[in-house]
N, C-alpha and C. Protein backbone atom coordinates (compact mmCIF):
# COMPACT_ATOMS: atom_id res chain seq x y z
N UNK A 1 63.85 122.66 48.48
CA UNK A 1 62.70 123.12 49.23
C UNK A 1 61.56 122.11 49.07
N UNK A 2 60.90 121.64 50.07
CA UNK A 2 59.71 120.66 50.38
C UNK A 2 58.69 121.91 49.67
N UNK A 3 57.75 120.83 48.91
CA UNK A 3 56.38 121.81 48.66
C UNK A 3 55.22 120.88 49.13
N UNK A 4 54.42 121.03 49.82
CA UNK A 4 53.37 121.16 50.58
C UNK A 4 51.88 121.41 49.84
N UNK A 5 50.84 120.38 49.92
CA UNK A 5 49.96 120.46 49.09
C UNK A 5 48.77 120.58 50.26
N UNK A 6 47.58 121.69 50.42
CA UNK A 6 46.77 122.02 51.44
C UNK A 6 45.71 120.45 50.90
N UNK A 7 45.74 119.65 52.48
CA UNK A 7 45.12 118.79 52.56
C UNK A 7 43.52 118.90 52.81
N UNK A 8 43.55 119.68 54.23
CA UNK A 8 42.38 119.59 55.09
C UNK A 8 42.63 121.11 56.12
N UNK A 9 42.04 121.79 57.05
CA UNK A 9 41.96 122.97 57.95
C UNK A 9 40.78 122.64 58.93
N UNK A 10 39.93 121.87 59.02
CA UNK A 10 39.26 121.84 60.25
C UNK A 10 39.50 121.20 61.37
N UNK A 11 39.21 122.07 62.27
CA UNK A 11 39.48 121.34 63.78
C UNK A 11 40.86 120.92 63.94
N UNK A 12 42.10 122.04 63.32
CA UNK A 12 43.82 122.17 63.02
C UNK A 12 43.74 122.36 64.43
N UNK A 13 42.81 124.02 65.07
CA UNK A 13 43.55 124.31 66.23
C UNK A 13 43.27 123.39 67.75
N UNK A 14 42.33 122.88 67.62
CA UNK A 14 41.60 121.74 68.47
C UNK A 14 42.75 120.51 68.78
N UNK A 15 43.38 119.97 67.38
CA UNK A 15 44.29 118.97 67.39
C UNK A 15 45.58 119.49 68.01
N UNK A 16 45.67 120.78 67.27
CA UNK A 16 47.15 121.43 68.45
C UNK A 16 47.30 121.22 69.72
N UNK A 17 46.09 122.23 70.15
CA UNK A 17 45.92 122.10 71.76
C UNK A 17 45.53 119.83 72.17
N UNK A 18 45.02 119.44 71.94
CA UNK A 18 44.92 117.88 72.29
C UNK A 18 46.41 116.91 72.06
N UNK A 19 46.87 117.04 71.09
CA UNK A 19 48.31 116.52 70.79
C UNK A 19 49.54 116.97 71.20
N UNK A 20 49.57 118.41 71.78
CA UNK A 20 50.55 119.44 71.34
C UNK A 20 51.52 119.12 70.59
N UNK A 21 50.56 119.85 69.25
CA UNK A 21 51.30 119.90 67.86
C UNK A 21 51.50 121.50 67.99
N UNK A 22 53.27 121.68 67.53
CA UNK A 22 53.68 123.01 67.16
C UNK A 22 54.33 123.48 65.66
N UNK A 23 53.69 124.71 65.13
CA UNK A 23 54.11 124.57 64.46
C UNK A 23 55.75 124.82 64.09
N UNK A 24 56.37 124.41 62.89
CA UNK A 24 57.50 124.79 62.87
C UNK A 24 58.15 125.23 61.19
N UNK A 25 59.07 125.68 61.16
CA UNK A 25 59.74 126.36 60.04
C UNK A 25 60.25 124.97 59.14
N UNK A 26 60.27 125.49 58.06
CA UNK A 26 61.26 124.08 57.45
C UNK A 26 63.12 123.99 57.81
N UNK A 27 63.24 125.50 57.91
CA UNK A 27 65.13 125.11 58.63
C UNK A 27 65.10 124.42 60.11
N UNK A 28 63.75 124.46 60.71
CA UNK A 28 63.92 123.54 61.67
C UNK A 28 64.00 121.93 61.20
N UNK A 29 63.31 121.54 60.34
CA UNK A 29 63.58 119.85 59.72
C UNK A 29 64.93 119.81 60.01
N UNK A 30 65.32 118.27 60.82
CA UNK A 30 66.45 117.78 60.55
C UNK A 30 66.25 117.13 59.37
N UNK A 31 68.13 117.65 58.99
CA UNK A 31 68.44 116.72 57.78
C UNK A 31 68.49 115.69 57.45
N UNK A 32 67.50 115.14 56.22
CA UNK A 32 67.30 113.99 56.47
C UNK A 32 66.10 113.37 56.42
N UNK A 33 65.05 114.57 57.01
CA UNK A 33 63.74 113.86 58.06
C UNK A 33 62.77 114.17 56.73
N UNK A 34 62.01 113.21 56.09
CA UNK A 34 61.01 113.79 55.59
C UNK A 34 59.88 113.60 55.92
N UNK A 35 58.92 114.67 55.84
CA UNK A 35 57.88 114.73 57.29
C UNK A 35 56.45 113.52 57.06
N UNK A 36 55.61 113.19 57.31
CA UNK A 36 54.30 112.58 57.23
C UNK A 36 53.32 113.50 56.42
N UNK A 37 52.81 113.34 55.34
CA UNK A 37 51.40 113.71 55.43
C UNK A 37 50.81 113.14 55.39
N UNK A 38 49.25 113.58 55.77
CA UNK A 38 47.67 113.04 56.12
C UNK A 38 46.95 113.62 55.05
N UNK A 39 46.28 112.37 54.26
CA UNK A 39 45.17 112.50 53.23
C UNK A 39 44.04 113.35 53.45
N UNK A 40 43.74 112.68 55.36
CA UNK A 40 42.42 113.11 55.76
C UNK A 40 42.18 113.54 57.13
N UNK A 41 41.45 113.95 57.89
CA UNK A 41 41.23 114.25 59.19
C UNK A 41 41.77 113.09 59.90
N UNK A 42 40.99 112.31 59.28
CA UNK A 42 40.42 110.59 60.14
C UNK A 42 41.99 109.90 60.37
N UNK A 43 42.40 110.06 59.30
CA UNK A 43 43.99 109.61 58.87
C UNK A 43 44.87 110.16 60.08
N UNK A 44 44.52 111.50 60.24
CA UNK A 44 45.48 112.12 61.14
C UNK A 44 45.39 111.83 62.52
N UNK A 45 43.90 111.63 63.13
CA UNK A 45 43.55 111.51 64.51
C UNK A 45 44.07 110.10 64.50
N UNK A 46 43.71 109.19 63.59
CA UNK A 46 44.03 107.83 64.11
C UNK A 46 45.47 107.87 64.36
N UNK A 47 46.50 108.46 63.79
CA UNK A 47 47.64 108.47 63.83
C UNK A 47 48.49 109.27 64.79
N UNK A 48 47.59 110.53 65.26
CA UNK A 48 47.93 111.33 66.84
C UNK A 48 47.65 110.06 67.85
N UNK A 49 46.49 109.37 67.89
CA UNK A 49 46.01 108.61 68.75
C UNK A 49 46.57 107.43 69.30
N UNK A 50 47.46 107.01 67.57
CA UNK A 50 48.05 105.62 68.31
C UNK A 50 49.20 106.08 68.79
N UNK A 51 50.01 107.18 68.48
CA UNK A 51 51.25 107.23 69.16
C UNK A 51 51.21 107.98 70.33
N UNK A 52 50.03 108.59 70.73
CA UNK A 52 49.91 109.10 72.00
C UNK A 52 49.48 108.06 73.40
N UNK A 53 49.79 106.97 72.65
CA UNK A 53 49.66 105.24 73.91
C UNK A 53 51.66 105.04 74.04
N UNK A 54 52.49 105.85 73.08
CA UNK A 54 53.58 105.87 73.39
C UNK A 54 53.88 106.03 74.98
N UNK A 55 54.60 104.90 75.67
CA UNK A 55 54.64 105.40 77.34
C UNK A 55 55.94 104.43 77.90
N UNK A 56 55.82 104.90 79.07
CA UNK A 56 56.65 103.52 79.59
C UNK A 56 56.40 102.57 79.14
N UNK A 57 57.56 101.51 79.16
CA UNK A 57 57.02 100.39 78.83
C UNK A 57 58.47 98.99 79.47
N UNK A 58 57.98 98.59 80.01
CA UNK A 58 59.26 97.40 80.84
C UNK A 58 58.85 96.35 80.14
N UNK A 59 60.50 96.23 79.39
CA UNK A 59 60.87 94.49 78.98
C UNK A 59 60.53 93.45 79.37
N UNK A 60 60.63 93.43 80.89
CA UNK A 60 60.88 92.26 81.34
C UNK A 60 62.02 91.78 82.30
N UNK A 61 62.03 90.39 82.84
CA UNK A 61 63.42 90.40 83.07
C UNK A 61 64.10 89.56 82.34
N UNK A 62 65.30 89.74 82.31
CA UNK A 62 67.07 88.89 81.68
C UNK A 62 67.45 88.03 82.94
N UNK A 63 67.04 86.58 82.84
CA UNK A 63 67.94 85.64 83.54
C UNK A 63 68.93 85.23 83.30
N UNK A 64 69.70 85.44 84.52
CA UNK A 64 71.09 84.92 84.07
C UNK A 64 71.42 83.41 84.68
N UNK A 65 71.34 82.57 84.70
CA UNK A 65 71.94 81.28 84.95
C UNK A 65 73.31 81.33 86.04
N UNK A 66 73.58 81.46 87.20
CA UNK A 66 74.70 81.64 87.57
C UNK A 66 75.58 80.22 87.74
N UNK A 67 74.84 79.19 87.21
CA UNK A 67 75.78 77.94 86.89
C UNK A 67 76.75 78.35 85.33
N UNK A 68 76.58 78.95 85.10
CA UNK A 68 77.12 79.11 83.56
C UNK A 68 78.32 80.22 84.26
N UNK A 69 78.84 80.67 85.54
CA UNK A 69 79.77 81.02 85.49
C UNK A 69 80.23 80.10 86.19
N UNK A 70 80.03 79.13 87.85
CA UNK A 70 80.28 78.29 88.02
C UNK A 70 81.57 77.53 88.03
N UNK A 71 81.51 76.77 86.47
CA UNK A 71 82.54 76.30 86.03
C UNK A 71 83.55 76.72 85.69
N UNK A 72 83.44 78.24 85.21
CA UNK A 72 84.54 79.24 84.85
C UNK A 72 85.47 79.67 86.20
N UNK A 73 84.07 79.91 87.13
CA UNK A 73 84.63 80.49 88.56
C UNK A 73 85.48 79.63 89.17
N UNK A 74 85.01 77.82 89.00
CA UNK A 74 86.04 76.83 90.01
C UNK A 74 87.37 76.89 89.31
N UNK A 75 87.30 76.90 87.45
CA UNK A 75 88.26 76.74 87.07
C UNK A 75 89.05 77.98 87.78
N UNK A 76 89.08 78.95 87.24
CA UNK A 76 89.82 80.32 88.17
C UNK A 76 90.27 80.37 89.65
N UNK A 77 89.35 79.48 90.36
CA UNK A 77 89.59 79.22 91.65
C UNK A 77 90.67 78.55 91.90
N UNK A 78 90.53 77.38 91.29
CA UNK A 78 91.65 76.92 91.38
C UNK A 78 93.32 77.70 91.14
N UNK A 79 93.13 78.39 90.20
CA UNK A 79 94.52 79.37 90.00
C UNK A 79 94.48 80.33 91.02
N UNK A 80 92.71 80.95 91.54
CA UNK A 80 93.29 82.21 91.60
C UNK A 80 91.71 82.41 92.50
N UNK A 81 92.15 82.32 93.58
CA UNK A 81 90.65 82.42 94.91
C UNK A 81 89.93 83.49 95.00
N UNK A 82 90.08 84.26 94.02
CA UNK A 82 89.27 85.47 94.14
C UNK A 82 88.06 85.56 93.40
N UNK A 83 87.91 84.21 92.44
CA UNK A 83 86.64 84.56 91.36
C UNK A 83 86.97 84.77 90.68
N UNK A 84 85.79 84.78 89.77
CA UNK A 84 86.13 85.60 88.13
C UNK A 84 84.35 86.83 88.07
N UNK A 85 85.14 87.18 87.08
CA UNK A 85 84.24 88.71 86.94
C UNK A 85 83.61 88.72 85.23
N UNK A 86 82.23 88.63 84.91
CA UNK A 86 82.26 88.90 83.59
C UNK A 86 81.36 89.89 83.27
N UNK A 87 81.72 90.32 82.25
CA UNK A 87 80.78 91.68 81.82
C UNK A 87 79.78 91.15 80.46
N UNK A 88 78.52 91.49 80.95
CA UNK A 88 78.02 91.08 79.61
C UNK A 88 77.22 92.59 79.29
N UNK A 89 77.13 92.12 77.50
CA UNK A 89 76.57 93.49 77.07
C UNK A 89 75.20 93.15 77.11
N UNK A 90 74.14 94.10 77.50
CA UNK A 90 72.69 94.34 77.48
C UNK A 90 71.34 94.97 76.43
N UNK A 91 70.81 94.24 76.09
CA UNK A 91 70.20 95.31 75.28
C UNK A 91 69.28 94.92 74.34
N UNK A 92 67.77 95.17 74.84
CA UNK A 92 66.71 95.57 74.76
C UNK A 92 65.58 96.25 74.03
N UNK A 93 64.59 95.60 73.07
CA UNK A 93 64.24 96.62 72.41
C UNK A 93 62.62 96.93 72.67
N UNK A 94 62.51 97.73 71.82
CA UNK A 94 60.93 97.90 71.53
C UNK A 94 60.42 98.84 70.13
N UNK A 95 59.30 98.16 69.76
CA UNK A 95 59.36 98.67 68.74
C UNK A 95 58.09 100.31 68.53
N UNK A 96 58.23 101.62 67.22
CA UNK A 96 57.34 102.14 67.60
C UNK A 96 57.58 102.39 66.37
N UNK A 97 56.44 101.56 65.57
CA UNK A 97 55.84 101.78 64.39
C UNK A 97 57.41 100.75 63.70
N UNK A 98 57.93 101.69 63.00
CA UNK A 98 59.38 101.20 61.95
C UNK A 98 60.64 101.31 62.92
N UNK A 99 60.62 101.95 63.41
CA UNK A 99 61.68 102.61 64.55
C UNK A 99 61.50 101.47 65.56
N UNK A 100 63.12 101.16 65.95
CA UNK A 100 62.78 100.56 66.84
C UNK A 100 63.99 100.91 68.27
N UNK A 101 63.76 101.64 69.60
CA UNK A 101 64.30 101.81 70.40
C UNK A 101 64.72 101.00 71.35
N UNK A 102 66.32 100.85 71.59
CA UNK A 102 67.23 100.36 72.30
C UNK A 102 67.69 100.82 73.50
N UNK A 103 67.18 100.22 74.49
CA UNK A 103 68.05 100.11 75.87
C UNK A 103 69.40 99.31 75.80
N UNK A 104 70.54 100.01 76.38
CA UNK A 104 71.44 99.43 76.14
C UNK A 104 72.70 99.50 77.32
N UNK A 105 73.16 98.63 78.11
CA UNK A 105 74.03 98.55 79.70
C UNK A 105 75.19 97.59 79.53
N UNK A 106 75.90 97.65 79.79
CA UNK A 106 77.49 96.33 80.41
C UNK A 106 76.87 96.32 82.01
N UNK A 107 76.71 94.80 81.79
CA UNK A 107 76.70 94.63 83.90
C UNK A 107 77.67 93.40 83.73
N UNK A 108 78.57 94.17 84.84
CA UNK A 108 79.07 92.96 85.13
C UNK A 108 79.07 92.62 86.37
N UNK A 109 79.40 91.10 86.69
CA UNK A 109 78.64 89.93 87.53
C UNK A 109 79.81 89.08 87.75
N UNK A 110 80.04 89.19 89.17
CA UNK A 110 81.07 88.26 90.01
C UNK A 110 80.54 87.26 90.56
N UNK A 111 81.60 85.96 90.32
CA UNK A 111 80.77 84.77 90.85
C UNK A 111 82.18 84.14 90.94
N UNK A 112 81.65 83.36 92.10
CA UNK A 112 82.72 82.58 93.01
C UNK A 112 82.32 81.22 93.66
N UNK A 113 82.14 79.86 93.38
CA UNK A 113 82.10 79.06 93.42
C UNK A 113 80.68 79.06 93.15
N UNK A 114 79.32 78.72 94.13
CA UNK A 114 77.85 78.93 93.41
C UNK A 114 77.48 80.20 93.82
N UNK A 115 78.43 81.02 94.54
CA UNK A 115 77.65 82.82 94.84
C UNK A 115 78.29 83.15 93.61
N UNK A 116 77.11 84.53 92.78
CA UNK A 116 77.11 85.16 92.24
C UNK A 116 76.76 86.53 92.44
N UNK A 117 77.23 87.67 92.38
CA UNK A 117 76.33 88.83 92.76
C UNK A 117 76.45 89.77 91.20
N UNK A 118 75.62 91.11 91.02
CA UNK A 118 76.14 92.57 89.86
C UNK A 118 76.70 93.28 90.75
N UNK A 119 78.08 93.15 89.81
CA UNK A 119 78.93 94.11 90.28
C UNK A 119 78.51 95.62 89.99
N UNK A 120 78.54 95.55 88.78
CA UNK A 120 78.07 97.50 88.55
C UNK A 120 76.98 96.94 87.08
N UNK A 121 76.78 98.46 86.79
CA UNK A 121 76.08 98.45 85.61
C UNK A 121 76.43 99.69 85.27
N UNK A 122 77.13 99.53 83.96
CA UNK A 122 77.98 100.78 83.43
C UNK A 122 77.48 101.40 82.13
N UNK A 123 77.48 102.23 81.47
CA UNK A 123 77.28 102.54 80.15
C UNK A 123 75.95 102.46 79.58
N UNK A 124 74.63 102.93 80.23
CA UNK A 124 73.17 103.08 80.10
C UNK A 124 73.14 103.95 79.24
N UNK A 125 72.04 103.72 77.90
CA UNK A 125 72.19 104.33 76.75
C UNK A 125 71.13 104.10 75.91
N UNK A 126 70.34 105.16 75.29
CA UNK A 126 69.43 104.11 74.49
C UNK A 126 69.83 105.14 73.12
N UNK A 127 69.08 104.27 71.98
CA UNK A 127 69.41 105.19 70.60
C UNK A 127 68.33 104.44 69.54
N UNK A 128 68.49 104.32 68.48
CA UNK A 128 67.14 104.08 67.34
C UNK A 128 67.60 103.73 66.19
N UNK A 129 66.79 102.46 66.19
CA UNK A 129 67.87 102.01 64.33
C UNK A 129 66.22 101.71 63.99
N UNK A 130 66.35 101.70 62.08
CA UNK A 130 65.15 101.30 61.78
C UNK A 130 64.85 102.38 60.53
N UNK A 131 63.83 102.13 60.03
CA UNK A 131 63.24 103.44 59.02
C UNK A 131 62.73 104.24 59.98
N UNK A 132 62.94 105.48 59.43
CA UNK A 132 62.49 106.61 60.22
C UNK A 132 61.82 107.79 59.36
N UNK A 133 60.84 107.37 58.69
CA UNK A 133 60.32 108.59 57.80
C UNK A 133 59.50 109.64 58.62
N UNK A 134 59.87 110.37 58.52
CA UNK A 134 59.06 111.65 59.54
C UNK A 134 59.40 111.37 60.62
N UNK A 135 60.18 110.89 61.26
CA UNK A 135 60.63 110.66 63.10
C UNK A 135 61.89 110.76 62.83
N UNK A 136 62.03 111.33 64.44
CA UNK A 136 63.54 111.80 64.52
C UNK A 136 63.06 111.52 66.29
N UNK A 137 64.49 110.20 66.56
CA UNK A 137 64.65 110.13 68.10
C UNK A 137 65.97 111.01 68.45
N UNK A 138 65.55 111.19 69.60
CA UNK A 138 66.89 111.76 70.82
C UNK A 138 66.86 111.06 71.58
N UNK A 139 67.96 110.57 71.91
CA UNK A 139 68.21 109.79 73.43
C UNK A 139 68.13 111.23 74.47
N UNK A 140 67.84 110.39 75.91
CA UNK A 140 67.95 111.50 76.65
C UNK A 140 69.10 110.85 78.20
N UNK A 141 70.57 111.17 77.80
CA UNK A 141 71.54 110.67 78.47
C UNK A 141 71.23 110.82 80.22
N UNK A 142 70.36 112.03 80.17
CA UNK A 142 70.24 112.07 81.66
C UNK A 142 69.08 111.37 82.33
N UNK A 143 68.55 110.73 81.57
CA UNK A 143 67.00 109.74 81.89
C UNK A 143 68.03 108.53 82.05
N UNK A 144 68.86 108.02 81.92
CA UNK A 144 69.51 106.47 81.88
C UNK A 144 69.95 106.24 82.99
N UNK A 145 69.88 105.15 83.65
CA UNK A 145 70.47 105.54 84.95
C UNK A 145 70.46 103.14 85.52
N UNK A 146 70.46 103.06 86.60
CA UNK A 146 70.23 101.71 86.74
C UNK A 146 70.09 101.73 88.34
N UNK A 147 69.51 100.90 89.04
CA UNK A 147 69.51 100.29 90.85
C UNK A 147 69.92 98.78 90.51
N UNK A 148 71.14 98.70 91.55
CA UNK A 148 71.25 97.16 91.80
C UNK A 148 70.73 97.07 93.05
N UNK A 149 69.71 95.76 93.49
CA UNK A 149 68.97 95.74 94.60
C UNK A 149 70.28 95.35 95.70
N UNK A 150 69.37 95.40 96.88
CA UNK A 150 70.51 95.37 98.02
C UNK A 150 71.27 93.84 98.16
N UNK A 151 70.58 92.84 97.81
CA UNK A 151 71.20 91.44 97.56
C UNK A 151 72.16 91.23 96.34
N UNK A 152 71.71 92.30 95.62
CA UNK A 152 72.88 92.20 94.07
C UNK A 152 72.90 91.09 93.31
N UNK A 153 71.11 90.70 93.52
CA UNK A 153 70.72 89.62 92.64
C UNK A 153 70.27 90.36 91.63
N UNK A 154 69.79 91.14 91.53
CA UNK A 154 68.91 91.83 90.03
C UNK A 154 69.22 93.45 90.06
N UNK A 155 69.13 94.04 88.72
CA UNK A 155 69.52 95.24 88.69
C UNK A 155 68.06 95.96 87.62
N UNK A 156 67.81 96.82 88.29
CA UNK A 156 66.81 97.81 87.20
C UNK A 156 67.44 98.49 86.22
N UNK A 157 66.96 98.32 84.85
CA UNK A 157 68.10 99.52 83.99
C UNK A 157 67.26 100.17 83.19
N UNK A 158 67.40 101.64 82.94
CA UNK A 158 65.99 102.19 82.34
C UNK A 158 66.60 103.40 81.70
N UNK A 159 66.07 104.04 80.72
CA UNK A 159 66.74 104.96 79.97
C UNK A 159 65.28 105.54 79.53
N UNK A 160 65.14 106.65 78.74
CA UNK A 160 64.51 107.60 77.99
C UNK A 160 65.19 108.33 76.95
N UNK A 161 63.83 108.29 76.08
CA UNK A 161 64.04 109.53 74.88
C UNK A 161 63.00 110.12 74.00
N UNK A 162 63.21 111.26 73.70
CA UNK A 162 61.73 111.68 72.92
C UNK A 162 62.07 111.15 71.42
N UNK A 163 60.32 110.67 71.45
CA UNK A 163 60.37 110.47 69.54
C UNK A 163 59.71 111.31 69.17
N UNK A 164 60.61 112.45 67.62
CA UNK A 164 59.91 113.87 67.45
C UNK A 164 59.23 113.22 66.11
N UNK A 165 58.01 113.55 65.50
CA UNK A 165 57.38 113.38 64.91
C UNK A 165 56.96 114.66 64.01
N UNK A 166 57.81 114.38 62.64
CA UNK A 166 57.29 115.70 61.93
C UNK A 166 56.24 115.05 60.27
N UNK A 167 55.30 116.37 60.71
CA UNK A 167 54.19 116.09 59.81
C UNK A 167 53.35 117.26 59.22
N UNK A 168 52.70 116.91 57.69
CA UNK A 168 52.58 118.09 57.04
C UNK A 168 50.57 117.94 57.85
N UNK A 169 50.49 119.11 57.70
CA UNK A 169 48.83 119.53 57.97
C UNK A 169 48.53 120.53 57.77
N UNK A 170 47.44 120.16 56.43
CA UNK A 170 46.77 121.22 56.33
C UNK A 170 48.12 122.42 55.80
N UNK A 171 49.04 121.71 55.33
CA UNK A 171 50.18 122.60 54.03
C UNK A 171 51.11 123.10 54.88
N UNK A 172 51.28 122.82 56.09
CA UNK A 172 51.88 123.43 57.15
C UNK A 172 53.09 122.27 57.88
N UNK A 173 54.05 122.27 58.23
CA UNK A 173 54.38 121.84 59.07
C UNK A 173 54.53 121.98 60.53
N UNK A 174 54.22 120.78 61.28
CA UNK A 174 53.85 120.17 62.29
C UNK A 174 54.80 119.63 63.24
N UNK A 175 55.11 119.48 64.85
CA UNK A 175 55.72 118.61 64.80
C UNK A 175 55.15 118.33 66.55
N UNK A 176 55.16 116.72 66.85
CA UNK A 176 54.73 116.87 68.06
C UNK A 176 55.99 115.63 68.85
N UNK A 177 55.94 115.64 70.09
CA UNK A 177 57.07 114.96 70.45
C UNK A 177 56.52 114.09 71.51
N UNK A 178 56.68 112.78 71.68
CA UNK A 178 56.38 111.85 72.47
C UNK A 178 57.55 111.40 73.23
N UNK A 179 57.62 111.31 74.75
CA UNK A 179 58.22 110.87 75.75
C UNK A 179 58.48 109.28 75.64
N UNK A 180 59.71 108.86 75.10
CA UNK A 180 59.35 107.15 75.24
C UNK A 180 60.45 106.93 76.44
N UNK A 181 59.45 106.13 77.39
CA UNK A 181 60.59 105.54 78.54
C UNK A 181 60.90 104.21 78.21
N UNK A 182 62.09 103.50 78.58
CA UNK A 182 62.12 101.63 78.71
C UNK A 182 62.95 101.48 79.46
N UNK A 183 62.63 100.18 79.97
CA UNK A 183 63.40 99.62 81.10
C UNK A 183 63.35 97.90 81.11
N UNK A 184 63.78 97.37 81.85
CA UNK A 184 63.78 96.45 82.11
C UNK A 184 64.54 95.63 83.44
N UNK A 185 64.85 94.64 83.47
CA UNK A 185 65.41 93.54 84.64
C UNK A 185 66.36 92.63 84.34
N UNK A 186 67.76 92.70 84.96
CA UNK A 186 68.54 91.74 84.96
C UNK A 186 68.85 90.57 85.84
N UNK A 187 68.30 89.67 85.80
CA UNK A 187 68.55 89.27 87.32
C UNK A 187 69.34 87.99 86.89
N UNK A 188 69.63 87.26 88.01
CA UNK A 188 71.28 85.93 88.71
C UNK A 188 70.13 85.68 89.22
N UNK A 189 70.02 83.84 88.71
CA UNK A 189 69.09 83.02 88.98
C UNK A 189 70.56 82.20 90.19
C-alpha cells in the first residue's frame, strides 16, 4: 500500500476543473506506475502547465532518394521487367519529458528504372519506451491510420495516444490524461 503525505489543499478544486484532474482509487494505479508528488502549489501548476502544451506535433518529412533503388531496380530489370519492391521500416519519435513516443509504419516503395512510387503503408502503430515514473501511455490503434497522395510520391502517417499522468495532491490521488497526436512525411525524392 502507497502512503501519501498531505502536501497542500488550496485551490485543489479550481485545478480539477482547469486540468481535468480526476480523482482516483489506488486499485486503479497500474502496476507498476508510481505516481508524482508536488512539494508545492507552484510545483504543481508549473507542471499541469507544461504538459498541457502536449498536442499535435509533425516530424517532418523522410526523404527517400529514389536513386538508391535505381540500381537495384536496373539490376532486377534486367532478370525480371517488373521492378523491384522494397519495404522499409518507419519510425519516428518525440519526446515528453522521459518518455519518449513512437510513430511507427512499413511503406513500401516500387521503383522501376528512375520511376518510383508508395506502394502501401502497412502496420501504423505508436507505443512508449523510456522512464515512466507516474505516466502510463496507451496507444490508440484506431487514431493510426496513413494517405498516400494521388502521385504516390509522399505518404502522411499519423497515429495517437493518451499520456495518463498519475499524481499525489494534497494526499490524494490524481490522475489527468493528455491527448498526444504525431505524424509525419514520407516522401520519393
Amino acid at each position: 500500500m502507497l502512503s501519501y503525505s498531505l502536501c497542500f489543499a488550496t485551490e485543489k478544486s479550481s485545478l480539477d476543473e482547469k486540468y481535468g484532474l480526476k480523482t482516483i482509487t489506488e486499485e486503479q494505479l497500474p502496476e507498476g506506475i508510481e505516481p508524482i508528488e508536488f512539494k508545492s502549489q507552484e510545483e504543481l501548476e508549473q507542471f499541469l502547465q507544461r504538459i498541457n502544451n502536449t498536442d499535435s506535433i509533425d516530424l517532418g518529412t523522410t526523404i527517400i532518394d529514389k536513386n538508391g533503388f535505381v540500381i537495384s531496380s536496373i539490376r532486377n530489370s534486367l532478370a525480371n521487367k517488373s521492378g523491384t519492391e522494397d519495404t522499409f521500416e518507419w519510425d519516428k519519435t518525440k519526446k515528453h519529458g522521459l518518455l519518449t513516443q513512437h510513430l511507427n509504419a512499413r511503406v513500401t516503395v516500387y521503383a522501376h528504372g528512375s520511376f518510383g512510387q508508395i506502394q502501401k503503408v502497412k502496420k501504423v502503430h505508436t507505443y512508449a519506451t523510456g522512464y515512466s515514473g507516474g505516466i502510463n501511455y496507451v496507444p490508440d490503434p484506431n487514431a493510426c491510420g496513413s494517405d498516400i497522395s494521388s502521385d504516390k510520391q509522399s505518404a502522411k502517417i499519423y497515429g495517437a495516444g493518451d499520456i495518463e499522468y498519475y499524481l499525489i495532491i494534497s494526499g490524494g490521488l490524481k490522475l489527468t490524461t493528455k491527448r498526444a497526436k504525431i505524424s509525419g512525411t514520407y516522401k520519393i525524392r
